[in-house]
PDB file of N, CA and C in Angstrom:
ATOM      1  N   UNK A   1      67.732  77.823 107.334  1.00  0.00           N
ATOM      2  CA  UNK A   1      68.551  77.016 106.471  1.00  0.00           C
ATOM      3  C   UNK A   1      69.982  77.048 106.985  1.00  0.00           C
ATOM      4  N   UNK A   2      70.892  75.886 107.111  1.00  0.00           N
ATOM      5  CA  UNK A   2      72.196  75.699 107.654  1.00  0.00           C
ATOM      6  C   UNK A   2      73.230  75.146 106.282  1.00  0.00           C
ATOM      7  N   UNK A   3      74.118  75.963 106.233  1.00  0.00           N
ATOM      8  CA  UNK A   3      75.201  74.978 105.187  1.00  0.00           C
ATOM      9  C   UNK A   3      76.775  74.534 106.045  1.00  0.00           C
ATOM     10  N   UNK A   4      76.801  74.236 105.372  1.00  0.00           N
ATOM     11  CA  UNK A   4      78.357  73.434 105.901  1.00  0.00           C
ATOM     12  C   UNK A   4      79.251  73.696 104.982  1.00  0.00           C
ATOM     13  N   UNK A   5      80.733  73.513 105.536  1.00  0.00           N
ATOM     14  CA  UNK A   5      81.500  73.663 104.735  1.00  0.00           C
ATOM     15  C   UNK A   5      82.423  72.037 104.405  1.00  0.00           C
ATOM     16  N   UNK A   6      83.080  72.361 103.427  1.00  0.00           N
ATOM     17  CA  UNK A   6      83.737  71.119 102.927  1.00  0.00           C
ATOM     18  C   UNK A   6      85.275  71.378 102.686  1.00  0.00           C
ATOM     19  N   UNK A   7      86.369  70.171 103.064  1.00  0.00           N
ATOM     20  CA  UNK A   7      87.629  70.712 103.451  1.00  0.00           C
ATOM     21  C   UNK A   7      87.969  69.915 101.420  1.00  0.00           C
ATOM     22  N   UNK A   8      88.299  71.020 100.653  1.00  0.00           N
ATOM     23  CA  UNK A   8      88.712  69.654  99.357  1.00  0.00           C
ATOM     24  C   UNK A   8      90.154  69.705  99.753  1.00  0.00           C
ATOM     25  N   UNK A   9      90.833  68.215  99.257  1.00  0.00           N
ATOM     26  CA  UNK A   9      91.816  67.828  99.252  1.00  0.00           C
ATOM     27  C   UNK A   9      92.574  67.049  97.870  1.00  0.00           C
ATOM     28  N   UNK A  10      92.910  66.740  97.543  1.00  0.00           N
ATOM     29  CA  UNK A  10      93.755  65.686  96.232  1.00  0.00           C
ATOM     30  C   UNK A  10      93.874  64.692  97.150  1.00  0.00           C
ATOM     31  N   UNK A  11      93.658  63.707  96.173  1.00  0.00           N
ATOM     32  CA  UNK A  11      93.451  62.104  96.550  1.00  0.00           C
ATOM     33  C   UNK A  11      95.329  61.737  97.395  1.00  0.00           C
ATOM     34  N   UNK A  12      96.087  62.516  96.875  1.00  0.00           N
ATOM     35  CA  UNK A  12      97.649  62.380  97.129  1.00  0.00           C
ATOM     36  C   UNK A  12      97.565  62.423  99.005  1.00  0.00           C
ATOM     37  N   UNK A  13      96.506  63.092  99.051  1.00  0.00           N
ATOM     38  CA  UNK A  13      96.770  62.908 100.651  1.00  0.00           C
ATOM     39  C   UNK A  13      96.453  61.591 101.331  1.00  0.00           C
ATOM     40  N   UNK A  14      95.922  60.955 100.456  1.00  0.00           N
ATOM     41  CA  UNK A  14      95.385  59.351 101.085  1.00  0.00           C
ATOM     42  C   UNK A  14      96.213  58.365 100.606  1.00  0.00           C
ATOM     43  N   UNK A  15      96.591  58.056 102.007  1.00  0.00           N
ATOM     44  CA  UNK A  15      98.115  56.781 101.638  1.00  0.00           C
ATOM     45  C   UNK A  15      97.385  55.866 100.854  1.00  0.00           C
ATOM     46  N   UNK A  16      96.638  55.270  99.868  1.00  0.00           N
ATOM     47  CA  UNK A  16      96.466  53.897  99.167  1.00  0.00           C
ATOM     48  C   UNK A  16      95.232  54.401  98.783  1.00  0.00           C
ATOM     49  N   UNK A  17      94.398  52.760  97.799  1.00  0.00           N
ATOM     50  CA  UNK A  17      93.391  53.060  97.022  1.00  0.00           C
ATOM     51  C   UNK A  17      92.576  52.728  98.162  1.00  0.00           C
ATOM     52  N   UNK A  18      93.094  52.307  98.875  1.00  0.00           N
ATOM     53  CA  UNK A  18      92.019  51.064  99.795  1.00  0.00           C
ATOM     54  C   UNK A  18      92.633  51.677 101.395  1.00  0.00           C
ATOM     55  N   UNK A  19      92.786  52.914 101.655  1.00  0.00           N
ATOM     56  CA  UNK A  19      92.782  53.179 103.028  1.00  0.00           C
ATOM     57  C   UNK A  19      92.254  53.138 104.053  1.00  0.00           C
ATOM     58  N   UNK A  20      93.220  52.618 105.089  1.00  0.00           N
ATOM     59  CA  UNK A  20      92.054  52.439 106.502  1.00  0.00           C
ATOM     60  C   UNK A  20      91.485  53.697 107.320  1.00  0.00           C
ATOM     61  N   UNK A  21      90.169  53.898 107.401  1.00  0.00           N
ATOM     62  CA  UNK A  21      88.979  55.253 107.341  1.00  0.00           C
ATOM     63  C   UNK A  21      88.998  55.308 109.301  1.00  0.00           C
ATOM     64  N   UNK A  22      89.418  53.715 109.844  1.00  0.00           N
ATOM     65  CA  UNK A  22      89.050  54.061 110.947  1.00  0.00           C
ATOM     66  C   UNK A  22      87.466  53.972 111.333  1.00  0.00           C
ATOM     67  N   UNK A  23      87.232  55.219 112.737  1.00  0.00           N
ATOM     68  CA  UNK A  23      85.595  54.877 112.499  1.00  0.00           C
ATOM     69  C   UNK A  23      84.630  56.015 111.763  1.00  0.00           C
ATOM     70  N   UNK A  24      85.591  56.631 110.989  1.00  0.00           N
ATOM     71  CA  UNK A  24      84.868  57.932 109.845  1.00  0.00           C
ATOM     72  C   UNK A  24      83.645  57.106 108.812  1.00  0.00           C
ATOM     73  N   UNK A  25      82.931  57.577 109.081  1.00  0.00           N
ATOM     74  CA  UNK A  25      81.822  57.483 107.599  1.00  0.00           C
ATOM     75  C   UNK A  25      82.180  57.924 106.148  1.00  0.00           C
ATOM     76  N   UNK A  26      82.713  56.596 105.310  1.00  0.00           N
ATOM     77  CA  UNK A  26      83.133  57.217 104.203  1.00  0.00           C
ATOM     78  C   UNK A  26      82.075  57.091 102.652  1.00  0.00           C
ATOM     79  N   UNK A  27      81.992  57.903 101.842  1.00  0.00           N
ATOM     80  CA  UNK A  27      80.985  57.168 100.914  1.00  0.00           C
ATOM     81  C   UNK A  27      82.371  57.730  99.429  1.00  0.00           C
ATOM     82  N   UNK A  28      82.343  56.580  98.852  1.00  0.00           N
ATOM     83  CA  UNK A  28      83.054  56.757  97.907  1.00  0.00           C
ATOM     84  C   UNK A  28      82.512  57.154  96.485  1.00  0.00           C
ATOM     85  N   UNK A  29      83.540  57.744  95.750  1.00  0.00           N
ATOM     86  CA  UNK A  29      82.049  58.440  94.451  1.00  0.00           C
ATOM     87  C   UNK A  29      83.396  57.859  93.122  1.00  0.00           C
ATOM     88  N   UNK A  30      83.440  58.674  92.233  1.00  0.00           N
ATOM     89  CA  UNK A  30      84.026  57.880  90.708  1.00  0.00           C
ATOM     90  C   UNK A  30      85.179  58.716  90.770  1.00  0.00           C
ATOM     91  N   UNK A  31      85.486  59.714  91.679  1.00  0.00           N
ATOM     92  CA  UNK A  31      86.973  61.037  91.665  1.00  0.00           C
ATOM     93  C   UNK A  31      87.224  60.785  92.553  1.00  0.00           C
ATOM     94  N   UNK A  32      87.033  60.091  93.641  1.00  0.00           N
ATOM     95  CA  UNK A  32      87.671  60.335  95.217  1.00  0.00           C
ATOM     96  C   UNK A  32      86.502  59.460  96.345  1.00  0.00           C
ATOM     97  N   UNK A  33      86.576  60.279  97.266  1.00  0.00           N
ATOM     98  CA  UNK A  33      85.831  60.010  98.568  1.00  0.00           C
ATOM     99  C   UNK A  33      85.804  61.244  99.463  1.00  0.00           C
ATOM    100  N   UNK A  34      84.503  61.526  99.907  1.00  0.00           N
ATOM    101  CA  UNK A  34      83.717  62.080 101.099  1.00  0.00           C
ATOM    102  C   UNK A  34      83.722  61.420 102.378  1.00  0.00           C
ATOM    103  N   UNK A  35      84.379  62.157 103.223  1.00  0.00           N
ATOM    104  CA  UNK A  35      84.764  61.667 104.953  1.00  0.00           C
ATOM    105  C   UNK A  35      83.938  62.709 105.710  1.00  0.00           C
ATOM    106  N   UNK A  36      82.703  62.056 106.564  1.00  0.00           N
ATOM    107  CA  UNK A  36      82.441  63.273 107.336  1.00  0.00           C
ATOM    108  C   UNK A  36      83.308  62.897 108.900  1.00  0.00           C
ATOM    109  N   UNK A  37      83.961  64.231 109.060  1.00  0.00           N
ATOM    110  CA  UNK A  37      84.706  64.301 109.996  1.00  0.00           C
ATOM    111  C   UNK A  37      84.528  63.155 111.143  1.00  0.00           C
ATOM    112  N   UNK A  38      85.635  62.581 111.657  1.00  0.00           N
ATOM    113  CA  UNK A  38      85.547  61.796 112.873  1.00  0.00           C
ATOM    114  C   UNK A  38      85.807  62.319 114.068  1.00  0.00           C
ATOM    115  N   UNK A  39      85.052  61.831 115.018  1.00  0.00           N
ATOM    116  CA  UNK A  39      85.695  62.104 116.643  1.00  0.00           C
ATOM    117  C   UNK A  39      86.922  61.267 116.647  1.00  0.00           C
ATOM    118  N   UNK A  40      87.572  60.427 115.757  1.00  0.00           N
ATOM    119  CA  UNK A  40      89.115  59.356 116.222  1.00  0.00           C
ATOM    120  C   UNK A  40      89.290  58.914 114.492  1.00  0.00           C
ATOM    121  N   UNK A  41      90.258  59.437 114.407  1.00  0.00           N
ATOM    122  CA  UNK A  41      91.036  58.959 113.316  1.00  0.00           C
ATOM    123  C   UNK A  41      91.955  57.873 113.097  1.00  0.00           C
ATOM    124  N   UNK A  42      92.612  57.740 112.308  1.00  0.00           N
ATOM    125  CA  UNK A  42      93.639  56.938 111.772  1.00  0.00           C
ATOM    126  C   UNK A  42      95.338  57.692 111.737  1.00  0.00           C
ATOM    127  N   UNK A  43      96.075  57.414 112.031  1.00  0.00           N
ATOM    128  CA  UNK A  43      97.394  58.586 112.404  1.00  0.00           C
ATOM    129  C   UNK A  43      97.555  59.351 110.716  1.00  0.00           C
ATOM    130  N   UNK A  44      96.965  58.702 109.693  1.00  0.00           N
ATOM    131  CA  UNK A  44      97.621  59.114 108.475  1.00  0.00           C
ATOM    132  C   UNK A  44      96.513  60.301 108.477  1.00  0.00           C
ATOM    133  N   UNK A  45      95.275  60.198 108.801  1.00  0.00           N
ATOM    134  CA  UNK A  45      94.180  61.290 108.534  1.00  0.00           C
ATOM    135  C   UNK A  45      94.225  62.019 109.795  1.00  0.00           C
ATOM    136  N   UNK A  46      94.602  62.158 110.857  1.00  0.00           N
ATOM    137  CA  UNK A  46      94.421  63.223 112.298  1.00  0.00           C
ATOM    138  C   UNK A  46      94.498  64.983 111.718  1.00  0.00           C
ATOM    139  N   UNK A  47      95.931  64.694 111.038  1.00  0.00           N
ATOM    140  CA  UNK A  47      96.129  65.882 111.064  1.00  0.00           C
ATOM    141  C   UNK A  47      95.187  66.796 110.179  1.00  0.00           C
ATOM    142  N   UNK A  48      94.633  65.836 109.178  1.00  0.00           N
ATOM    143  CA  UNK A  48      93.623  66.590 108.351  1.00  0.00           C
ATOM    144  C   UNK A  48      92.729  66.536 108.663  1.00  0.00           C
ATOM    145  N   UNK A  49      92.172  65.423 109.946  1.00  0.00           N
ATOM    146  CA  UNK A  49      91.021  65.862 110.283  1.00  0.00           C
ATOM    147  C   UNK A  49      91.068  67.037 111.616  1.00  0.00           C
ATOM    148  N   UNK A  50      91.743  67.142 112.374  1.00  0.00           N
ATOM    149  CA  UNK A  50      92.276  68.416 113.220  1.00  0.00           C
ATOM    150  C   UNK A  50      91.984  69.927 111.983  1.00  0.00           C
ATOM    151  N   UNK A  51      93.040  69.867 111.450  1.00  0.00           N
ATOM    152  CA  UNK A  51      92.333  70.871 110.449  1.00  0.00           C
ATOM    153  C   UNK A  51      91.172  71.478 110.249  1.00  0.00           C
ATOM    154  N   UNK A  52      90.411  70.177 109.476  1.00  0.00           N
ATOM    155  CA  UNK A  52      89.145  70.534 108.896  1.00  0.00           C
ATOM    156  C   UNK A  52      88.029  71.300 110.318  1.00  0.00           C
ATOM    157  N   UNK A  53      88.188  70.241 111.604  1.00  0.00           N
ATOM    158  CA  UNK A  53      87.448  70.864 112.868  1.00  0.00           C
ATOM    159  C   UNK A  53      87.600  72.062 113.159  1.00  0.00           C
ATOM    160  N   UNK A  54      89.050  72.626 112.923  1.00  0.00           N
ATOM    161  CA  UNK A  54      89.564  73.828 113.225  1.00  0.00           C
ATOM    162  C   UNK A  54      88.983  75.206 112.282  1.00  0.00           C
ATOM    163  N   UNK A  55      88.570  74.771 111.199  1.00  0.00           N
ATOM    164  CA  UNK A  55      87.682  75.106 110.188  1.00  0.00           C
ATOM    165  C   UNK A  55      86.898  75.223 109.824  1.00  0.00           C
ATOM    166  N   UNK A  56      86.417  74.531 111.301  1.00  0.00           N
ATOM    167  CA  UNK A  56      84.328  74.420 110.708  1.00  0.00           C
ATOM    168  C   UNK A  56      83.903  73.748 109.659  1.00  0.00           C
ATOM    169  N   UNK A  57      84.728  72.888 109.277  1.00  0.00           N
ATOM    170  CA  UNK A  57      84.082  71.950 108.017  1.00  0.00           C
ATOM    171  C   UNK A  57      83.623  70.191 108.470  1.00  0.00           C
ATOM    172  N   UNK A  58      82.657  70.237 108.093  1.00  0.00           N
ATOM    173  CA  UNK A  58      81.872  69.183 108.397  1.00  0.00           C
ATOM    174  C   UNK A  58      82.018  67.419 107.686  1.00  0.00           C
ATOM    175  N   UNK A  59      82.627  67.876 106.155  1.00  0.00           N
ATOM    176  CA  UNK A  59      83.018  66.902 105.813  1.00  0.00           C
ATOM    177  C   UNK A  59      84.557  67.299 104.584  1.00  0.00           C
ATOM    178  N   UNK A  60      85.425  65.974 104.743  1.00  0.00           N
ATOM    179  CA  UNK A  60      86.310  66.071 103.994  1.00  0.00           C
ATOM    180  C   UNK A  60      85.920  65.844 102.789  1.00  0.00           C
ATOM    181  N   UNK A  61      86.741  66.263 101.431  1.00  0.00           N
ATOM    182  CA  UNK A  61      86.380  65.648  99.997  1.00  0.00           C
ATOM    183  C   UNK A  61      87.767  65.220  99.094  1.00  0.00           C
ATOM    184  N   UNK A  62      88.457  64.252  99.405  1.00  0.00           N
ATOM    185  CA  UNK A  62      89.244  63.421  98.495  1.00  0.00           C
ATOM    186  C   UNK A  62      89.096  63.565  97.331  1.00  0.00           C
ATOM    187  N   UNK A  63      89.431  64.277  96.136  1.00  0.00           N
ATOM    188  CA  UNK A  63      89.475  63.894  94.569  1.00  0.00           C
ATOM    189  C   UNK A  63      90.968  63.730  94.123  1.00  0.00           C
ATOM    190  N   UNK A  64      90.485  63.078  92.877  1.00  0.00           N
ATOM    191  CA  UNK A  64      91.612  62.962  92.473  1.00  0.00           C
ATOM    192  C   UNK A  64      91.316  63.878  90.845  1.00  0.00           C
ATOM    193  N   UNK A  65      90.448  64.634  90.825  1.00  0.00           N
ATOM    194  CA  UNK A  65      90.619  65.279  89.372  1.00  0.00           C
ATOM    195  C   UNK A  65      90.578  66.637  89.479  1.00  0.00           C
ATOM    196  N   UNK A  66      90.077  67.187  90.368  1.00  0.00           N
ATOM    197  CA  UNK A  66      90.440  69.388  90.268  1.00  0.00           C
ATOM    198  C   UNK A  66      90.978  69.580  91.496  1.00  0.00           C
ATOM    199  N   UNK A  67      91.587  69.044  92.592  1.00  0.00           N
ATOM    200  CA  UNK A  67      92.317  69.725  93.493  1.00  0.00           C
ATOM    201  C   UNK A  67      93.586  69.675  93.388  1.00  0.00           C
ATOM    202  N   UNK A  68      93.964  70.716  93.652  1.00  0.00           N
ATOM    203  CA  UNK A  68      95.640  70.886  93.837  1.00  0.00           C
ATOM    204  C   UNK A  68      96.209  70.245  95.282  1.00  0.00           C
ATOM    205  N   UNK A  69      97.272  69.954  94.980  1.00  0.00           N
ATOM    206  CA  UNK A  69      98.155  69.216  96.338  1.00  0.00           C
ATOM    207  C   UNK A  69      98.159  70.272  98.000  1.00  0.00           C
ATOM    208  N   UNK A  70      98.040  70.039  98.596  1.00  0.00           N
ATOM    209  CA  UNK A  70      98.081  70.757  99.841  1.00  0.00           C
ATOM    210  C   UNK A  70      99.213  70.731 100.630  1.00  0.00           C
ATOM    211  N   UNK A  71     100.270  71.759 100.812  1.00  0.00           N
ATOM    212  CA  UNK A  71     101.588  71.512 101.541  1.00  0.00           C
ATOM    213  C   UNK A  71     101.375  71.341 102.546  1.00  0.00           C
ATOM    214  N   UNK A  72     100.058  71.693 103.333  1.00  0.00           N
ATOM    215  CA  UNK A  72     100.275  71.602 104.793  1.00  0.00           C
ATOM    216  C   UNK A  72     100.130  70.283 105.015  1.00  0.00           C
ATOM    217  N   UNK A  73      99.678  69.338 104.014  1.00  0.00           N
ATOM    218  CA  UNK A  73      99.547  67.782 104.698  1.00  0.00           C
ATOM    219  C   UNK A  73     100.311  66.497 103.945  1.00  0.00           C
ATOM    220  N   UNK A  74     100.896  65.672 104.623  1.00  0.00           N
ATOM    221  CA  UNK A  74     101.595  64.774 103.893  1.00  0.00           C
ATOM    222  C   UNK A  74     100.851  64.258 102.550  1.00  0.00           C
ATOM    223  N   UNK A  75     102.277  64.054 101.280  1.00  0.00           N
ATOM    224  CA  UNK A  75     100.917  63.352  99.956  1.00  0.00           C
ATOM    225  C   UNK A  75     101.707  61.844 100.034  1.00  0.00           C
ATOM    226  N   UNK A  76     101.077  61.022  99.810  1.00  0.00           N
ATOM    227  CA  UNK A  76     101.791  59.137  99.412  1.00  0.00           C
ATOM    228  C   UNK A  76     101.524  59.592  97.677  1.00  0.00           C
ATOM    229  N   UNK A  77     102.662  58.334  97.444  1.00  0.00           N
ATOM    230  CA  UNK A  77     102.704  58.019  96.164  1.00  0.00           C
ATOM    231  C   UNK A  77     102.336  56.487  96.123  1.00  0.00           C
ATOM    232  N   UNK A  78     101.066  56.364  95.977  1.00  0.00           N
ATOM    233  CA  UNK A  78     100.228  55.108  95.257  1.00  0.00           C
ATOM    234  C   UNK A  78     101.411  54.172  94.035  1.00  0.00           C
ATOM    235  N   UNK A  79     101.267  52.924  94.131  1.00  0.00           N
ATOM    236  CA  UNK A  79     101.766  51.643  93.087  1.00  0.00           C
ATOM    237  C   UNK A  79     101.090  51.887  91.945  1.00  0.00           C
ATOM    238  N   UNK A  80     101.572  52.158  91.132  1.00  0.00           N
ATOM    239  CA  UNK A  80     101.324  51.376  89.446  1.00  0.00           C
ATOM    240  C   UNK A  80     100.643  50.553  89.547  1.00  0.00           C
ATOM    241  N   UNK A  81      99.283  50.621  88.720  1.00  0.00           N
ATOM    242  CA  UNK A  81      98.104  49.733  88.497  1.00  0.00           C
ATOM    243  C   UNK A  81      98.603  48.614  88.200  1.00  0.00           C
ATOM    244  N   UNK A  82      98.364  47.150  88.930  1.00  0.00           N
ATOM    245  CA  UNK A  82      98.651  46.369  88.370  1.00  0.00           C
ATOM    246  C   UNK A  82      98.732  45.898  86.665  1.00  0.00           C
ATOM    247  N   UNK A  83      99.514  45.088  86.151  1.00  0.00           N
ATOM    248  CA  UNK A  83      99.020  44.806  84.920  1.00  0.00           C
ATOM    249  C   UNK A  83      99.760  43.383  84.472  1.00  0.00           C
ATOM    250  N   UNK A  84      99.328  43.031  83.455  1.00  0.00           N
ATOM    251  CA  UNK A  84      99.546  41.665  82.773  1.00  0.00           C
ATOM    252  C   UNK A  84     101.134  41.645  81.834  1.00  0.00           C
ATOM    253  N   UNK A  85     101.475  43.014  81.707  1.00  0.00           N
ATOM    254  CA  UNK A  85     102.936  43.325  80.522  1.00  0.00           C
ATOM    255  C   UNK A  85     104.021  42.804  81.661  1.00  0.00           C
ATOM    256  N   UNK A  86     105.059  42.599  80.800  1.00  0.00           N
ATOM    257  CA  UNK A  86     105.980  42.636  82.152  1.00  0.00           C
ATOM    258  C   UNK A  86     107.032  42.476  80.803  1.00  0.00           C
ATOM    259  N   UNK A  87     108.808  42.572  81.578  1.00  0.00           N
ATOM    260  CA  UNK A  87     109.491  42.472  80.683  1.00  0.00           C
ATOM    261  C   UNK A  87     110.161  41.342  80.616  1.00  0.00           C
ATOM    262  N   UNK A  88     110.310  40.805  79.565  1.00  0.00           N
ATOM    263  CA  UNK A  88     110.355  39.842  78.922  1.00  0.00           C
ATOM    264  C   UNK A  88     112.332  39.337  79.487  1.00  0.00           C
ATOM    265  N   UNK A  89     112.432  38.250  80.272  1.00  0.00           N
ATOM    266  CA  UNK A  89     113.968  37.871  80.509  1.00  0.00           C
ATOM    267  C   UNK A  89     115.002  37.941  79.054  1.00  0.00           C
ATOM    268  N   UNK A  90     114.093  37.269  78.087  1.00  0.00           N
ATOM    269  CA  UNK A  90     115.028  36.678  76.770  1.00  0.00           C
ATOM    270  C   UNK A  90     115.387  37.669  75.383  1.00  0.00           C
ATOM    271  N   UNK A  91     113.829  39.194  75.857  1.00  0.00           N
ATOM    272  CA  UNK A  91     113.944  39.542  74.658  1.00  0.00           C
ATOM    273  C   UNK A  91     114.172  41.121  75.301  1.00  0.00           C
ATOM    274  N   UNK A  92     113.875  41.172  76.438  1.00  0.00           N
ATOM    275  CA  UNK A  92     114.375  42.789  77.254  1.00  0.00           C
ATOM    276  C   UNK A  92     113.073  43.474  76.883  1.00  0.00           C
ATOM    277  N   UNK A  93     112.097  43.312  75.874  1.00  0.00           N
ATOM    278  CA  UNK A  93     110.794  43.737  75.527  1.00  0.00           C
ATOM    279  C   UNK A  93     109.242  43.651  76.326  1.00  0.00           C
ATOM    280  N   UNK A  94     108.507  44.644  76.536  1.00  0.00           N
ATOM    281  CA  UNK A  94     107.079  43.842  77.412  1.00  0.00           C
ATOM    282  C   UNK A  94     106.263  43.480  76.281  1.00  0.00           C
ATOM    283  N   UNK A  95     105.584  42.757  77.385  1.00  0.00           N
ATOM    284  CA  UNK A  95     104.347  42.449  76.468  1.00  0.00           C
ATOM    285  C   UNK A  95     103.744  40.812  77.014  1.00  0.00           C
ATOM    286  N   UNK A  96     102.718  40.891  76.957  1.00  0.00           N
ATOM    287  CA  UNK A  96     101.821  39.629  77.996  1.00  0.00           C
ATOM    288  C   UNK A  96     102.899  38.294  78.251  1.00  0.00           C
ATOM    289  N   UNK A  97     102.750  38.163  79.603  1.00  0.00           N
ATOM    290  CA  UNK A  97     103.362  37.060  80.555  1.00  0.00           C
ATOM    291  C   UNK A  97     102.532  36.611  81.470  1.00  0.00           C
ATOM    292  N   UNK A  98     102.364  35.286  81.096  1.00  0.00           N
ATOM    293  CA  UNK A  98     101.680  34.515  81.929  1.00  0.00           C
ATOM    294  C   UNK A  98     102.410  33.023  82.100  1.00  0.00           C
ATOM    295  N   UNK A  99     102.059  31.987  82.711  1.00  0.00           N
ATOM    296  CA  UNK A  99     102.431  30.974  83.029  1.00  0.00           C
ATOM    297  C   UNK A  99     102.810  30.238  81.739  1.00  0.00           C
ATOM    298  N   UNK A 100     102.205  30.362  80.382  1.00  0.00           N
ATOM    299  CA  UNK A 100     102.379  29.969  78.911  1.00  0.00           C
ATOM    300  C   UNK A 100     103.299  30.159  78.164  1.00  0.00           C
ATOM    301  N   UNK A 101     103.753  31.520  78.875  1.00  0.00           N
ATOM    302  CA  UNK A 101     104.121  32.393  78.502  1.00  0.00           C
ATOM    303  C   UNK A 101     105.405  32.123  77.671  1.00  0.00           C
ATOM    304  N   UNK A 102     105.631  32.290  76.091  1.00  0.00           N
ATOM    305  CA  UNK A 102     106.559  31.815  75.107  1.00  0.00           C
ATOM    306  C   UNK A 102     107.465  33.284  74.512  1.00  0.00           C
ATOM    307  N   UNK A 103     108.607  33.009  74.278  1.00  0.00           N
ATOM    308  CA  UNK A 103     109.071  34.344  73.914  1.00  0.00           C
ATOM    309  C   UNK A 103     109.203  34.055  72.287  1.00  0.00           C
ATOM    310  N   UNK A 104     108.435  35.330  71.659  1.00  0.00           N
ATOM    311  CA  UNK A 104     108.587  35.246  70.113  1.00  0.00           C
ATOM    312  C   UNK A 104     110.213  34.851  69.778  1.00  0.00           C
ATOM    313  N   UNK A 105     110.636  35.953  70.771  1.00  0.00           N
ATOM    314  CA  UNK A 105     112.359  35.450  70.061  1.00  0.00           C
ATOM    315  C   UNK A 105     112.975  34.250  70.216  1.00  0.00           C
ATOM    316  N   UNK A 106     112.511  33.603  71.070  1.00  0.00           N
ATOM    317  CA  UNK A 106     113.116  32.057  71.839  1.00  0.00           C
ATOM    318  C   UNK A 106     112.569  31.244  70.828  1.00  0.00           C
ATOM    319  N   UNK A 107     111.784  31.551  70.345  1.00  0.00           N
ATOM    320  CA  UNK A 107     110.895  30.537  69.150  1.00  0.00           C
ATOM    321  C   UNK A 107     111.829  30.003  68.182  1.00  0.00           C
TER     322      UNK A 107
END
């Protein structure tokens, strides 16, 4: 019987929601993403994948809900989920803006 090891990381280490993997095998789950190590990375993942080789770990694990931040590797700060609120020119207040879009107070 053989086990492997796994490098965990916080999602903070992955510049975006939608990062480029390069030619890594990624399978994405509902907390993060699983990278099994590449022979050629992407410049934002080298250093963590250098690491993990250096470590004997076979695959990376991205979450974003029980790992703590890692100093040894750069973290990005991800955009604010898009959304539909925005603030209002006339009334300084949010609240839905769209092309229709009427201000209670202008009324």
């Amino acid at each position: 019987m053989a086990f492997t090891k796994t490098l965990l990381l916080c999602t903070s280490h992955v510049p975006s929601p939608t990062p480029d993997w390069g030619e890594a095998w990624v399978r994405e789950y509902e907390d993060g993403w699983i990278v099994f190590v590449p022979s050629e990375a992407p410049a934002w993942l080298q250093p963590i994948m250098e690491y993990a080789e250096a470590n004997h770990c076979f695959t990376i694990a991205f979450s974003c809900g029980w790992v703590d931040v890692d100093t040894r590797f750069k973290t990005y700060q991800w955009p604010e989920e898009p959304t539909d609120q925005a603030i209002c020119v006339h009334c300084d207040e949010s609240h839905h803006v769209d092309n229709d879009h009427q201000c209670p107070e202008k009324e």
